[in-house]
Structure formats: C-alpha cells, structure tokens
N, C-alpha and C. Protein backbone atom coordinates (compact mmCIF):
# COMPACT_ATOMS: atom_id res chain seq x y z
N UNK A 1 -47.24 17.21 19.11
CA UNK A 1 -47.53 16.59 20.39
C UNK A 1 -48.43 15.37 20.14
N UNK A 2 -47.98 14.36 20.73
CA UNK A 2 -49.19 13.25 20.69
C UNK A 2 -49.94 13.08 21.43
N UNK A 3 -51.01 12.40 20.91
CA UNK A 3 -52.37 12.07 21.73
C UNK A 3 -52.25 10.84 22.98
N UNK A 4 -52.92 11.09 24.01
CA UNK A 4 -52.88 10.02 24.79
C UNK A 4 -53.12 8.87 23.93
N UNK A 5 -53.86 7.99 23.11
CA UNK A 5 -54.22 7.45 22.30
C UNK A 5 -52.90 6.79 21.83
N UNK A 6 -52.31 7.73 21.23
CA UNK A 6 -50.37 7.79 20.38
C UNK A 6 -49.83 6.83 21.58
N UNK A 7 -49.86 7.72 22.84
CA UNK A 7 -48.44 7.65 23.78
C UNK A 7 -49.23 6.15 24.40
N UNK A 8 -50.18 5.68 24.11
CA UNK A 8 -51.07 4.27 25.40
C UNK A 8 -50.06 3.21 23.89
N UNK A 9 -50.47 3.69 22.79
CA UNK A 9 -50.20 2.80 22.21
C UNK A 9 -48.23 1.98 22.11
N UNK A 10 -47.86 3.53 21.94
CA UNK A 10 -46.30 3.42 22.03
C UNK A 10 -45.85 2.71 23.28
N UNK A 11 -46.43 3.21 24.64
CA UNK A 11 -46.57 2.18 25.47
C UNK A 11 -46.78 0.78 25.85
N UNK A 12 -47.86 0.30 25.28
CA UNK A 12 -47.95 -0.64 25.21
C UNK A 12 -47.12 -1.50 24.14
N UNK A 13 -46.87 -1.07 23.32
CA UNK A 13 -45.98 -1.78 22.30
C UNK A 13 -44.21 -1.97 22.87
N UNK A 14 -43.71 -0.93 23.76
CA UNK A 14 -42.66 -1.29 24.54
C UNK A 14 -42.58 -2.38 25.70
N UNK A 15 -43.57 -2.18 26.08
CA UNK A 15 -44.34 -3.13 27.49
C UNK A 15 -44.41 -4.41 26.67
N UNK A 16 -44.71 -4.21 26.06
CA UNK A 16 -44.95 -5.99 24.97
C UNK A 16 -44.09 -6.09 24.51
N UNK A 17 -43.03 -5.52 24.14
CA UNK A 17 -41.62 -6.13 23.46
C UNK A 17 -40.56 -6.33 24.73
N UNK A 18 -40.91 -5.82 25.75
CA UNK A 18 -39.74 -6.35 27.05
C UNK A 18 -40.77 -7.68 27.40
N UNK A 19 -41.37 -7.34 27.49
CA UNK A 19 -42.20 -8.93 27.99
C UNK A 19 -41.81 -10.05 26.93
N UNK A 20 -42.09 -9.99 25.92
CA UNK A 20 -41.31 -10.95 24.80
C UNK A 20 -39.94 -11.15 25.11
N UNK A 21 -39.61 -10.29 25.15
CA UNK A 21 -38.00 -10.75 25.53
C UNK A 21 -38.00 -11.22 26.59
N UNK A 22 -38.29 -10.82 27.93
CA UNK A 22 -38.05 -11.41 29.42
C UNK A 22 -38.92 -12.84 29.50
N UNK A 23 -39.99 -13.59 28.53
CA UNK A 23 -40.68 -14.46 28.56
C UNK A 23 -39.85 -15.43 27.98
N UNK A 24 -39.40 -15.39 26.88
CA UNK A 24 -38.05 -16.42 26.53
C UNK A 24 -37.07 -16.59 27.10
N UNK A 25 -36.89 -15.96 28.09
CA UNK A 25 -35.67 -16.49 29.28
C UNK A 25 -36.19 -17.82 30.32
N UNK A 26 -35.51 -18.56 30.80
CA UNK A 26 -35.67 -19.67 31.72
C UNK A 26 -35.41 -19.31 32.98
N UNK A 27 -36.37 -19.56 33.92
CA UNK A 27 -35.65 -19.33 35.22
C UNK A 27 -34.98 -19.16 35.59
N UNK A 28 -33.93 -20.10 35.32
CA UNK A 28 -32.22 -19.87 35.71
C UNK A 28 -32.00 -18.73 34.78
N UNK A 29 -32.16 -18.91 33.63
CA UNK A 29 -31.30 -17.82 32.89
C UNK A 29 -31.50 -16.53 33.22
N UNK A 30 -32.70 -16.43 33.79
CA UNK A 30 -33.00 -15.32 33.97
C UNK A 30 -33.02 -14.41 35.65
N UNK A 31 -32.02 -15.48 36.06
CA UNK A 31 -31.20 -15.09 37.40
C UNK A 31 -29.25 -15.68 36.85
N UNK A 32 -29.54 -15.44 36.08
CA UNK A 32 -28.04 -15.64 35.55
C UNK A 32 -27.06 -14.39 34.69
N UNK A 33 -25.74 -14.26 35.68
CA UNK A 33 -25.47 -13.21 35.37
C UNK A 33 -24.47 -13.25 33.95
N UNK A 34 -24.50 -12.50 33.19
CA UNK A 34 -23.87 -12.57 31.49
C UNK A 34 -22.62 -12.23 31.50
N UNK A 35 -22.41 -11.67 32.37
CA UNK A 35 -20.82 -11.53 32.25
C UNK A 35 -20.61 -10.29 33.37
N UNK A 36 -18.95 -9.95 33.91
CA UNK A 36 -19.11 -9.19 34.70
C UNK A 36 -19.35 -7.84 34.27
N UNK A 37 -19.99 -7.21 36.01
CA UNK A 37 -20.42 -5.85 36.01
C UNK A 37 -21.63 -5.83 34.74
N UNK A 38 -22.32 -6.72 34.65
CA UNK A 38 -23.74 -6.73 33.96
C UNK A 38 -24.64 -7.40 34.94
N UNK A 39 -26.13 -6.72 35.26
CA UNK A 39 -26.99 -6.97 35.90
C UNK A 39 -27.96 -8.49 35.24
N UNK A 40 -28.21 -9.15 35.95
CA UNK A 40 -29.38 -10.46 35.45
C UNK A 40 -30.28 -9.62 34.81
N UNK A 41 -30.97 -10.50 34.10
CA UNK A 41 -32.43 -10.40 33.27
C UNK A 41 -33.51 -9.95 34.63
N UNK A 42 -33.48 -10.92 35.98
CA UNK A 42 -34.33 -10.25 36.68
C UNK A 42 -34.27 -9.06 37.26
N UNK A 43 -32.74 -8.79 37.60
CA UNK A 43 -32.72 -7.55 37.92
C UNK A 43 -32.81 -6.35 37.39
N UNK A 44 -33.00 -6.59 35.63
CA UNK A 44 -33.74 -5.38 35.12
C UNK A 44 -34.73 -5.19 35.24
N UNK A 45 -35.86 -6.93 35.55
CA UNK A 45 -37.48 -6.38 35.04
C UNK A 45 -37.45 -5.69 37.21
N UNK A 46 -36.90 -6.04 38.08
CA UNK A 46 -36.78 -5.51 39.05
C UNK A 46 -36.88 -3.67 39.46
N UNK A 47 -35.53 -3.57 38.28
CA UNK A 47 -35.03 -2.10 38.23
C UNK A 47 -36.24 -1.54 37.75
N UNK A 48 -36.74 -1.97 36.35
CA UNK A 48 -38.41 -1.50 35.68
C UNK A 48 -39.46 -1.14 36.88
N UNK A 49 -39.50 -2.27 37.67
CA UNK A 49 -40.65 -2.54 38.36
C UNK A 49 -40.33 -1.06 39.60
N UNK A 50 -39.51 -0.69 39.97
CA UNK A 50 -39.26 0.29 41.17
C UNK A 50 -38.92 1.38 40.44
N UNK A 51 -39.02 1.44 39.45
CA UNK A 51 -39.26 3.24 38.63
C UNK A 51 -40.60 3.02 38.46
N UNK A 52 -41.02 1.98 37.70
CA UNK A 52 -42.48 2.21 37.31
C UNK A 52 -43.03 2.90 38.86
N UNK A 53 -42.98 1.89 40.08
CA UNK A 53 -43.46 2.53 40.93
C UNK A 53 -43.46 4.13 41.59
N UNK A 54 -42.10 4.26 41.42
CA UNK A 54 -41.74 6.06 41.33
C UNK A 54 -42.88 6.97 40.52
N UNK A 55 -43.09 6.33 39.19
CA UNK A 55 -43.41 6.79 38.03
C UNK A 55 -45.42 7.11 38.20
N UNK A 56 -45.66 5.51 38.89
CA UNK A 56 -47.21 5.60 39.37
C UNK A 56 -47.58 6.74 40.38
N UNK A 57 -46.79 6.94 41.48
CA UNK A 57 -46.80 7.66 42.63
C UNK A 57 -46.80 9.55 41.89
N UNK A 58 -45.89 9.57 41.10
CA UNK A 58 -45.98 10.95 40.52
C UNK A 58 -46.80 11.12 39.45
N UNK A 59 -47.17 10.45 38.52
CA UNK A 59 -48.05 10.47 37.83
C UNK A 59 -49.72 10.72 38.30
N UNK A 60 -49.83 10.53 39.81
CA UNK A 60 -50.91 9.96 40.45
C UNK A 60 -51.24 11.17 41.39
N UNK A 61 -50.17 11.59 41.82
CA UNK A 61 -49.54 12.71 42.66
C UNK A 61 -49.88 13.79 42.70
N UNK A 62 -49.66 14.95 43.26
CA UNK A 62 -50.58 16.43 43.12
C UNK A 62 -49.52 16.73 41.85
N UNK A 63 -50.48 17.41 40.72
CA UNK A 63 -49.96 18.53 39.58
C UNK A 63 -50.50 20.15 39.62
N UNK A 64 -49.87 20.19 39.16
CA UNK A 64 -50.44 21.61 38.46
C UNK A 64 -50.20 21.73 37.61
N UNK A 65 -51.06 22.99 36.92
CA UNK A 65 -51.28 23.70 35.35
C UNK A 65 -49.67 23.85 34.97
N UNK A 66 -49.79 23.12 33.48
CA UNK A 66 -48.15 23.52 32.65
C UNK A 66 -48.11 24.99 32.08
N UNK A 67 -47.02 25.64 32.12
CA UNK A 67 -47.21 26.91 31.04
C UNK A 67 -46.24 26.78 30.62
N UNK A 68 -46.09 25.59 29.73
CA UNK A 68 -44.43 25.34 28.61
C UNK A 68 -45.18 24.14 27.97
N UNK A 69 -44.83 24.19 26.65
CA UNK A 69 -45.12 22.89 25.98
C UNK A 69 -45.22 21.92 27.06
N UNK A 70 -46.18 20.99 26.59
CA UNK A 70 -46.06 19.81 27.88
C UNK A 70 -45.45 18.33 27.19
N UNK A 71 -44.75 18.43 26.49
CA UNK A 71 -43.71 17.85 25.57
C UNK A 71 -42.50 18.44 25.16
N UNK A 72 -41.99 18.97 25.84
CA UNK A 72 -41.15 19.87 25.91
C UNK A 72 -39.47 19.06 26.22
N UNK A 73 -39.80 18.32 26.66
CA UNK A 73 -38.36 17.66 27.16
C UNK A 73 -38.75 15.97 26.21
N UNK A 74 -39.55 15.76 25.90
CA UNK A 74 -39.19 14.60 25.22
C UNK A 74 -38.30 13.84 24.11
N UNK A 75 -38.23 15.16 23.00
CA UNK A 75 -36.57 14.22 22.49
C UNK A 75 -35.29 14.27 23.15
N UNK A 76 -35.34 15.09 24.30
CA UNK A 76 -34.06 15.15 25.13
C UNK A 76 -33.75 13.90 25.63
N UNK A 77 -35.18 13.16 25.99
CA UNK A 77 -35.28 11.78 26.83
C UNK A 77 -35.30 10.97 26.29
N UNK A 78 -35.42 10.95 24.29
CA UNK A 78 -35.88 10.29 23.69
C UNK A 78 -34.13 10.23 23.33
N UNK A 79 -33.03 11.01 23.21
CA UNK A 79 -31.79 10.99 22.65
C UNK A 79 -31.18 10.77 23.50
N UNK A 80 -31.28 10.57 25.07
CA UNK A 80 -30.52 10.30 26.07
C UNK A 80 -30.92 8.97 26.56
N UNK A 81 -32.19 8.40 27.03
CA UNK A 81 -31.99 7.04 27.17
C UNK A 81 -32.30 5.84 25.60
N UNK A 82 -32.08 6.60 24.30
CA UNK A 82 -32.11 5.55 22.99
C UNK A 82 -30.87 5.40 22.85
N UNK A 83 -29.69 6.24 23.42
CA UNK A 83 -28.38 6.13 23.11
C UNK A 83 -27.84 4.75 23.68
N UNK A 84 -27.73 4.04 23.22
CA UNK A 84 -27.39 2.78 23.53
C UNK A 84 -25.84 2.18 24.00
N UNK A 85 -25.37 3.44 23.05
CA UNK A 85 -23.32 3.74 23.34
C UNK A 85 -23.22 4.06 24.76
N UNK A 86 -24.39 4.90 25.11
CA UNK A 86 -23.93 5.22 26.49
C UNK A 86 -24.70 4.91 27.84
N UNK A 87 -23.66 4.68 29.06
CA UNK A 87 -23.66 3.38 30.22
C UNK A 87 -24.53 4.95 31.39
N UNK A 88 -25.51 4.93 31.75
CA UNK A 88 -26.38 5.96 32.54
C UNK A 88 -26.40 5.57 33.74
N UNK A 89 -25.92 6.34 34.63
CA UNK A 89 -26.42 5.89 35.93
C UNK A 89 -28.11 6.13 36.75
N UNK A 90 -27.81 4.82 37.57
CA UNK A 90 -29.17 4.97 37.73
C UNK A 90 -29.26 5.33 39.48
N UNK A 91 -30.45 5.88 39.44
CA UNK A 91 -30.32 6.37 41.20
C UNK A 91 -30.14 5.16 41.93
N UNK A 92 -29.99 5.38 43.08
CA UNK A 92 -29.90 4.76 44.03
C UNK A 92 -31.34 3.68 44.63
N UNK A 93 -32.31 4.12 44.99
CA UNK A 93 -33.91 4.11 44.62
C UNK A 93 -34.35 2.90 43.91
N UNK A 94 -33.70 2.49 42.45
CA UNK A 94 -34.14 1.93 41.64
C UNK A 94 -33.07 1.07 41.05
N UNK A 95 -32.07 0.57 41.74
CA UNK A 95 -30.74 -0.45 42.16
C UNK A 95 -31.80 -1.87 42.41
N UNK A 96 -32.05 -2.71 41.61
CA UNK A 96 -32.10 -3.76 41.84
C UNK A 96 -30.95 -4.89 42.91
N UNK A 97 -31.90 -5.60 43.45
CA UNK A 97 -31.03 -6.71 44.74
C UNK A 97 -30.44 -7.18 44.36
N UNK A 98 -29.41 -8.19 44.65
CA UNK A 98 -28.75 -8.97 44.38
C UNK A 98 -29.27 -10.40 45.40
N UNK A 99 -30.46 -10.93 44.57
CA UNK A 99 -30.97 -12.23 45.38
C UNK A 99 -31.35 -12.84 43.63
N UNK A 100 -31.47 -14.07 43.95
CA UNK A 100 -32.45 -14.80 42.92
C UNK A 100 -34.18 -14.92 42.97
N UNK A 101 -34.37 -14.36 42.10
CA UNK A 101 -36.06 -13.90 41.66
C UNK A 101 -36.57 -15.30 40.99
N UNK A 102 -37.64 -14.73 41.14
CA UNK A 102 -39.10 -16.31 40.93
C UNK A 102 -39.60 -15.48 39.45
N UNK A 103 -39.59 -16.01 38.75
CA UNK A 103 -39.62 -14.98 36.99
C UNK A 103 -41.05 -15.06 37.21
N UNK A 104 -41.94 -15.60 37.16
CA UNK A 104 -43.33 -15.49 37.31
C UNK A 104 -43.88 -14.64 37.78
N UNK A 105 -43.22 -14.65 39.61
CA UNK A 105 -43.77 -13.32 40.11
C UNK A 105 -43.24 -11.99 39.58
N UNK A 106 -41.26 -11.80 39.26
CA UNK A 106 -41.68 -10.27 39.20
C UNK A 106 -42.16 -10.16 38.21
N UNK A 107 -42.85 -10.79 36.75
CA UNK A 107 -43.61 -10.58 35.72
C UNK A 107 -44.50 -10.17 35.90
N UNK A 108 -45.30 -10.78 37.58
CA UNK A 108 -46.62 -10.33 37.02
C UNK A 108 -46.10 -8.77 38.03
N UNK A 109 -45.66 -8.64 38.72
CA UNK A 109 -45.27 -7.69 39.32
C UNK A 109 -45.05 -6.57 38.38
N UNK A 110 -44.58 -6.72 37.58
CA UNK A 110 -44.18 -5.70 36.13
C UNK A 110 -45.61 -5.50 35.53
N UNK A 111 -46.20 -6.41 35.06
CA UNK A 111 -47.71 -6.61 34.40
C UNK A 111 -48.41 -5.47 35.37
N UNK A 112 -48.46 -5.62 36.66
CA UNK A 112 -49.24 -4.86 37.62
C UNK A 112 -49.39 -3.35 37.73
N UNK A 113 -47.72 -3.37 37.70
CA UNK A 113 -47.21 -1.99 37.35
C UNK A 113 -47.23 -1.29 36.28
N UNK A 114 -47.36 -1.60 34.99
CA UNK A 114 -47.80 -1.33 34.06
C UNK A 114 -49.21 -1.53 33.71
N UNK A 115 -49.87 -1.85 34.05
CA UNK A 115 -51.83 -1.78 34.16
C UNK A 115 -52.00 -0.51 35.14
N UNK A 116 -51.43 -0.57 35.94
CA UNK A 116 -51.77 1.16 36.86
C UNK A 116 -51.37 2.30 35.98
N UNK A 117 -50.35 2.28 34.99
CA UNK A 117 -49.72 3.12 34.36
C UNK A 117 -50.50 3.16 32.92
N UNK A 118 -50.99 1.87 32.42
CA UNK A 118 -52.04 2.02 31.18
C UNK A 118 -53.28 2.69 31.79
N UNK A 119 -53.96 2.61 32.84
CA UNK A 119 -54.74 3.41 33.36
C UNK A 119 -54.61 4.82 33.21
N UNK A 120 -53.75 5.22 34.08
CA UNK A 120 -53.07 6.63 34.26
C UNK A 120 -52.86 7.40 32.97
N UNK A 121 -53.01 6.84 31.57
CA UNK A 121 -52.61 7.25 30.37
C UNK A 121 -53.93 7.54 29.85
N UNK A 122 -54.87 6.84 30.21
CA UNK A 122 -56.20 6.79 29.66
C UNK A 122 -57.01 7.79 29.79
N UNK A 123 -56.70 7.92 31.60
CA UNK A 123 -57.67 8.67 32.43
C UNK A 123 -57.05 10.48 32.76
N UNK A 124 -55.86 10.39 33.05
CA UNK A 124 -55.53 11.86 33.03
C UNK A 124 -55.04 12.86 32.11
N UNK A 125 -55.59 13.81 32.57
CA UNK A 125 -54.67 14.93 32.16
C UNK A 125 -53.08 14.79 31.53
N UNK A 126 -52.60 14.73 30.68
CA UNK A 126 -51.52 14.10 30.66
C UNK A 126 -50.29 15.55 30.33
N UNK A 127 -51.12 16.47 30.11
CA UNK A 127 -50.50 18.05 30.07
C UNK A 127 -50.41 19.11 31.53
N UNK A 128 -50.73 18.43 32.35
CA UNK A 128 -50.39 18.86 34.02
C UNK A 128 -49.01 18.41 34.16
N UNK A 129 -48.08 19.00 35.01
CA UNK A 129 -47.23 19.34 35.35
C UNK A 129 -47.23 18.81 37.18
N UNK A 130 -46.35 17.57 37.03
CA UNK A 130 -46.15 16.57 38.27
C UNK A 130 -44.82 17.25 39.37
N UNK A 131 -44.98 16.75 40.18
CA UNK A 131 -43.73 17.06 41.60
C UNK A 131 -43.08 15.81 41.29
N UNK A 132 -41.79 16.08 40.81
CA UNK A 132 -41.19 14.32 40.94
C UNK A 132 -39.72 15.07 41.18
N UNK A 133 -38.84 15.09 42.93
CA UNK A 133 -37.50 15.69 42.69
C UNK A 133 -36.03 15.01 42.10
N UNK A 134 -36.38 13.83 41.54
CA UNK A 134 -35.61 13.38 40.51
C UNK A 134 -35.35 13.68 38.92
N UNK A 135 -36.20 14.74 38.38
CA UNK A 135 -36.59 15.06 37.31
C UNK A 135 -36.87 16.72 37.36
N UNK A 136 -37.09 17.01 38.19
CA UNK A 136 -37.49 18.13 38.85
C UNK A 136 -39.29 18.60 38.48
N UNK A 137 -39.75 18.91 37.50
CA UNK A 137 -41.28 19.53 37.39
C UNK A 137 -41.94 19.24 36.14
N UNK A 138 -41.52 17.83 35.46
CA UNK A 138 -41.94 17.17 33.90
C UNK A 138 -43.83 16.95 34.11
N UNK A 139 -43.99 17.16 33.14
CA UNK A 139 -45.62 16.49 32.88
C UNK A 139 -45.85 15.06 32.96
N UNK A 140 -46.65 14.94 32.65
CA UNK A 140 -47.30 13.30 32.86
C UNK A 140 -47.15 12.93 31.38
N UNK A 141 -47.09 13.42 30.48
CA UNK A 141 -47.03 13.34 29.08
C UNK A 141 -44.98 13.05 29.37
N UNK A 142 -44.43 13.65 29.73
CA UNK A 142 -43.27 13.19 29.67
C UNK A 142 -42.55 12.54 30.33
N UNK A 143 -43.60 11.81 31.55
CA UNK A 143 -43.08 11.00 32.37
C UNK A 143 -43.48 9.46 31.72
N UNK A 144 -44.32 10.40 30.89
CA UNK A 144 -44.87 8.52 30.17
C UNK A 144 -43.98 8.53 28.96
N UNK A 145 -43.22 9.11 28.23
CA UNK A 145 -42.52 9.27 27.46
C UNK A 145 -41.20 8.83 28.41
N UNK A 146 -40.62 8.73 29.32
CA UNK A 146 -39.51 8.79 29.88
C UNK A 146 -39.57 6.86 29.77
N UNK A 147 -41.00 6.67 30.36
CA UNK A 147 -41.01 5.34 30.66
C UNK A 147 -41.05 4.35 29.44
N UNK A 148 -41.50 5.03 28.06
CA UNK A 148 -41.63 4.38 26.69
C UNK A 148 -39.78 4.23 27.25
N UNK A 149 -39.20 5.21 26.89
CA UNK A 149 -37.76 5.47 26.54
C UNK A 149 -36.65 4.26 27.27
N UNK A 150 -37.38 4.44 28.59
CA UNK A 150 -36.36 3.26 29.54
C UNK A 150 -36.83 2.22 29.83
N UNK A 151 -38.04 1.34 29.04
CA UNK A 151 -38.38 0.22 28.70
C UNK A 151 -37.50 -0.12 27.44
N UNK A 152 -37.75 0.77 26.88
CA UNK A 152 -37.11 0.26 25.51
C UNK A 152 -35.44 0.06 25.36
N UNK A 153 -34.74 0.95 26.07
CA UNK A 153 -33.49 0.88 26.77
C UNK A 153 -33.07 -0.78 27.45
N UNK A 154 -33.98 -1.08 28.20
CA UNK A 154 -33.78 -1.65 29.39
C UNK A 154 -34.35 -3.25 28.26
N UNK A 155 -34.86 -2.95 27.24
CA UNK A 155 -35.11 -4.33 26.21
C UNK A 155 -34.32 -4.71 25.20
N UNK A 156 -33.24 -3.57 24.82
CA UNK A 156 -32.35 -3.92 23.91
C UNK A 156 -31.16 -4.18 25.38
N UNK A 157 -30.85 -4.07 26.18
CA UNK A 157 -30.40 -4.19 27.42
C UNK A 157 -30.62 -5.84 28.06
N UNK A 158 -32.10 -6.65 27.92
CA UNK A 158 -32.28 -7.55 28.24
C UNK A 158 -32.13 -8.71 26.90
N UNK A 159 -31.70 -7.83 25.58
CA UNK A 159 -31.84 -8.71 24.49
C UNK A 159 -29.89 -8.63 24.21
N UNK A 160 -28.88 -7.95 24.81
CA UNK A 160 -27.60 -7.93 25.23
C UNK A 160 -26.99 -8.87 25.93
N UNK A 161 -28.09 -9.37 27.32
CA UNK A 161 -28.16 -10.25 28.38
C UNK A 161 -27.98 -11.57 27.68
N UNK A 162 -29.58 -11.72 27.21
CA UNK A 162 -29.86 -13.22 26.59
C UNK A 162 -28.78 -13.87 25.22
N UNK A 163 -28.31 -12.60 24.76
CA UNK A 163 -27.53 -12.89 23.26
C UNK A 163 -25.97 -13.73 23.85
N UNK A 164 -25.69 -12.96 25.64
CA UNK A 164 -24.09 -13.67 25.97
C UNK A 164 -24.76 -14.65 27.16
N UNK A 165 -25.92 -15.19 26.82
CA UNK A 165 -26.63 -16.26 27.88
C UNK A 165 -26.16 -17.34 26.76
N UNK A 166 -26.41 -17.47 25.21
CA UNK A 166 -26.32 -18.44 24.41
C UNK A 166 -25.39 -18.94 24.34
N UNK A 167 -25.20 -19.88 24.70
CA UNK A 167 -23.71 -21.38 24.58
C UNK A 167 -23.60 -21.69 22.82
C-alpha cells in the first residue's frame, strides 16, 4: 500500500504531464477536432475538470471506517483505465460540451481542481471508505488512484489528439 506521500507524488507527476501536453497546444488547436468521433484537446481537459469535481465532492464527503484493504481495487483501475486498446465509456455527468473553450481558463480551471485534490491527499484519511454511487463504496486512497489512472489515460489520449493535429 502506498503512502499518501507516494500517491501526492504520483499525482502530481500525472497532473504535470497532462498540463505539458495541454500547454503545447494553441488555442485553435486546442478547440480543434482530430478527426471524426474524437473529442478536442479542450474537451478532455473539460471531461478532467467535471470528474475531478465528482472526485472533490466524494473525497470531501461523509466516509466511514474501511474493513477491506483500502487499496483493494487499485490494479483493477490501474489495468482498466492503462489499457489504452480499449474505447471506455464515460457517464453521462462528465460528457464534455460541444462549444469552443478559452485554453487559459479551463487550465486554470483544471489547476483549481487539482489544488483542492492535492489538498485532500495531504490532509485526509485516505483509508476511509467514501459514498460515491458511480463506483459504489471505494476509499479515498482509490479514488485518488482512479484519478492518477484517468489523467494519465486522458494524456496519452491528448498526446493521440495533438500527434493527428500535425500537418
């Protein structure tokens, strides 16, 4: 099991490699769609930004005491969203718009959302056991593990984007 310490860091090192990637995109490009039935560059850091928020709200949320490993589901999450072969649906909830985005703002919008969530890593319990009915009864330890998993997803995803952006 890792230490909050482990999981702030793994965190942050995903959080900083989608930001690298979403920072080398251009405005336009980054309301520009790559080809069909593929989402823009903004509408991933979008999609990010409205789980993270899911993610703050339950993380933040009433828990209770775990009595199961409180890492218990993480290579499940770790082999299901690293699989890169395969196309996941995503709820409904966390469906990015179909408008053109101002890259600045949802950046810092993402930045924001992820500073509540580097908090949340620091400060809690991370072996309590959250209410989230999309997931059904995961810890905070594996909700922050979910979010390493579908940043990192969602960056080889935005580095897919930019590769059929190049002329």
């Amino acid at each position: 099991m890792k230490t909050a310490t482990e999981l702030y860091q793994e965190f942050e090192a995903a959080t900083n490699a989608f930001l690298h990637r979403v920072a080398a995109l251009s405005q336009s490009a980054i309301n520009t769609v790559p080809f069909t039935g593929s989402w823009t560059a903004a509408q991933v850091i979008e999609h990010l930004c409205k789980s993270d928020e899911a993610m703050i709200k339950a993380l933040n949320g009433p828990v209770e005491p775990t009595n199961r490993p409180p890492d218990e589901m993480v290579n499940n999450l770790r082999a299901v969203f690293l699989d890169f072969s395969s196309r996941l649906p995503s709820p409904e909830f966390i469906i990015p718009t179909v408008e053109t985005h101002d890259k600045d703002s949802l950046i810092n919008t993402f930045k924001a959302g992820r500073e509540q969530i580097g908090k949340a890593i620091k400060i809690l319990d991370l072996t309590a056991t959250c209410h989230m009915p999309i997931f059904g009864e995961p810890t905070r330890m594996e909700l922050i593990a979910f979010i390493i998993f579908h940043t990192q997803r969602h960056t080889n995803q935005v580095k897919h984007i930019s590769e059929k952006l190049v002329i």
